[in-house]
Protein backbone atom coordinates (compact mmCIF):
# COMPACT_ATOMS: atom_id res chain seq x y z
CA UNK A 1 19.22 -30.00 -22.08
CA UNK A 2 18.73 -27.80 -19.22
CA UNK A 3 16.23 -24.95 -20.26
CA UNK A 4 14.52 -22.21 -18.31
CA UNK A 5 11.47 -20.89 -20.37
CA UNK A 6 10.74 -16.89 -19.90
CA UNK A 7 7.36 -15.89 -18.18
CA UNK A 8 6.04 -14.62 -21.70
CA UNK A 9 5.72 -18.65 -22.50
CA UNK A 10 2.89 -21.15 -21.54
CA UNK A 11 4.41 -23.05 -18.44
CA UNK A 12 2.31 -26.02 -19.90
CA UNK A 13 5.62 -26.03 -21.95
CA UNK A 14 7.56 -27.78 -19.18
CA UNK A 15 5.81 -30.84 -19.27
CA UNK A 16 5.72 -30.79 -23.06
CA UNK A 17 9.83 -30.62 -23.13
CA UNK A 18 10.29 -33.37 -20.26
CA UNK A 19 8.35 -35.59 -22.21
CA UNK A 20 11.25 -34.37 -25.10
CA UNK A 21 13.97 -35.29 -22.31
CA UNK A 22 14.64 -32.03 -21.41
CA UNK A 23 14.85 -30.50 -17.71
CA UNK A 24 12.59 -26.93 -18.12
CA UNK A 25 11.64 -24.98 -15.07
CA UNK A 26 10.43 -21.60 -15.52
CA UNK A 27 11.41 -17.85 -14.16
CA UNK A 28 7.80 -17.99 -12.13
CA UNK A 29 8.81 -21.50 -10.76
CA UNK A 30 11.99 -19.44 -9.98
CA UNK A 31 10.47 -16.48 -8.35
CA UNK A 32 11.86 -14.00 -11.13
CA UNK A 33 8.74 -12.93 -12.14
CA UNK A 34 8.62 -9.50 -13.11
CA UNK A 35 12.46 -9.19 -12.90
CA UNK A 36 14.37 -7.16 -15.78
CA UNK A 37 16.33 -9.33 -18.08
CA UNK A 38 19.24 -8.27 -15.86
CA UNK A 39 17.80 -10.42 -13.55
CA UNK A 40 16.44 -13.17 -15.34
CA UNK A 41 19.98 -13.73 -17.97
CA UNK A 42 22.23 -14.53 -15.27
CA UNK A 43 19.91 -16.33 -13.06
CA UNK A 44 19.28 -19.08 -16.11
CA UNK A 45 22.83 -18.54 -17.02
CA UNK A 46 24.44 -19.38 -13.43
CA UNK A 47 21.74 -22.81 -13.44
CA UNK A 48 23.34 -23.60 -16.44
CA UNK A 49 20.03 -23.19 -18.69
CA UNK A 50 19.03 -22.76 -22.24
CA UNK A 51 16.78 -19.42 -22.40
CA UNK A 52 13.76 -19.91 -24.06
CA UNK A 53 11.73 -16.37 -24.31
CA UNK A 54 9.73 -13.94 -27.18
CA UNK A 55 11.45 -10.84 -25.45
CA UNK A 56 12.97 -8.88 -28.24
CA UNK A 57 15.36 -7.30 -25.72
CA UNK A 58 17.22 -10.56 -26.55
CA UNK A 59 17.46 -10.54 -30.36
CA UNK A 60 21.22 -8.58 -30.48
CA UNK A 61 23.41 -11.57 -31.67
CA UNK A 62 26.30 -8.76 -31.10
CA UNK A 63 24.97 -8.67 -27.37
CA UNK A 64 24.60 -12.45 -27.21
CA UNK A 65 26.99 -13.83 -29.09
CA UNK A 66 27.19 -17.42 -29.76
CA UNK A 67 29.48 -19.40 -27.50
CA UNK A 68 29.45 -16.93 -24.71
CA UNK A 69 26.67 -18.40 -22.60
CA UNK A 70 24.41 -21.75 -22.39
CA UNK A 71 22.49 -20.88 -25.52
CA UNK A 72 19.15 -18.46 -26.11
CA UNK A 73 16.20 -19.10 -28.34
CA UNK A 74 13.92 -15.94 -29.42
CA UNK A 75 10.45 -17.33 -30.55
CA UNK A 76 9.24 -14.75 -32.78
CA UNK A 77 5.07 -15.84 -34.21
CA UNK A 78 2.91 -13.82 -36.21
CA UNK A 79 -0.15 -14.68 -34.04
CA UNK A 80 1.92 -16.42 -30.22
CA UNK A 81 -1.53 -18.03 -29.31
CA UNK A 82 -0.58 -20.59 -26.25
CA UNK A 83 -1.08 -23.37 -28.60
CA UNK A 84 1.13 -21.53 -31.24
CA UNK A 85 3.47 -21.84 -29.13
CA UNK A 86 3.31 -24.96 -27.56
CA UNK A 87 3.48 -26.16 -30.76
CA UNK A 88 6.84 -23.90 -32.68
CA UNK A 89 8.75 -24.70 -29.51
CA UNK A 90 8.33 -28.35 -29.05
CA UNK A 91 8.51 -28.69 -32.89
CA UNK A 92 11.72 -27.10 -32.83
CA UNK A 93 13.14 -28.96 -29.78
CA UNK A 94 11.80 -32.33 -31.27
CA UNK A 95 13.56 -31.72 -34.72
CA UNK A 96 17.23 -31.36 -32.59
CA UNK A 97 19.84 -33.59 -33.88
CA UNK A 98 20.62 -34.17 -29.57
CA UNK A 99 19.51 -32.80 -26.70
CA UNK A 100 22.96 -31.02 -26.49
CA UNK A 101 22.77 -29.99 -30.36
CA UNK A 102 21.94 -26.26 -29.06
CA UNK A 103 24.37 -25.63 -25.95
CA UNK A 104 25.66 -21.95 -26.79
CA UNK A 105 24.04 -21.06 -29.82
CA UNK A 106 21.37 -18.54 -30.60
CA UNK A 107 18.41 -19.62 -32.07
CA UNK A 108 15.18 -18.07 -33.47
CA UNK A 109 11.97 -19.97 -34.30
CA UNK A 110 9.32 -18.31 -36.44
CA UNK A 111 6.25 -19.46 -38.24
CA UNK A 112 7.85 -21.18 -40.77
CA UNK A 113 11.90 -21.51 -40.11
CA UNK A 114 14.44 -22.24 -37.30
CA UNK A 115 17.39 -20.72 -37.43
CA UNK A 116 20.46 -21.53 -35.31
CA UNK A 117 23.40 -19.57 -35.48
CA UNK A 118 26.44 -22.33 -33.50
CA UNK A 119 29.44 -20.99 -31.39
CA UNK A 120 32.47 -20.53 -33.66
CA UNK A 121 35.02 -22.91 -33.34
């Protein structure tokens, strides 16, 4: 899976999801850092990329509904220490059915849960 990871995320998380068999860049590898979301959601959305980010500004399903783009996952910790979240995302990624599972759905990763909400059919 293609997946661009938001700046709020440890970039150590790139090399962590190629060894997953994932291609990850990152919206500083990009140059978007510092760019609104208006910015940033079309620029991982026209690379065809996965959006990986802890901005909240992305938690309206109604805004981002399922099906309607390459897919977006909201990592929402108690305490998003860099190994925290090293560890929730690649956790999350690693217990995907495929590496395609995820293409257009929205997905949310907390302490304890991952939920995925798929495109309708």
């Amino acid at each position: 899976m293609k997946i661009k990871l938001d700046e709020n995320l440890p970039a150590s998380l790139v090399g962590i999801l190629a060894r997953l068999g994932h291609d990850a860049d990152t919206v500083v590898d990009e140059g978007l850092k510092g760019e609104p979301d208006e910015v940033v959601w079309p620029a991982a959305q026209n690379d065809g990329r996965f959006l990986v980010t802890q901005d909240l500004d992305f938690s309206d399903i109604r805004k981002f509904v399922p099906g309607t783009h390459r897919g977006l996952m909201l990592v929402r910790l108690r305490m998003p220490s860099q190994s925290m979240l090293e560890h929730r995302v690649s956790e999350a990624f690693a217990e995907m059915e495929s590496n395609d599972a995820w293409v257009g759905a929205f997905v949310v990763v907390s302490d304890r849960k991952v939920r995925v909400t798929l495109p309708s059919v």
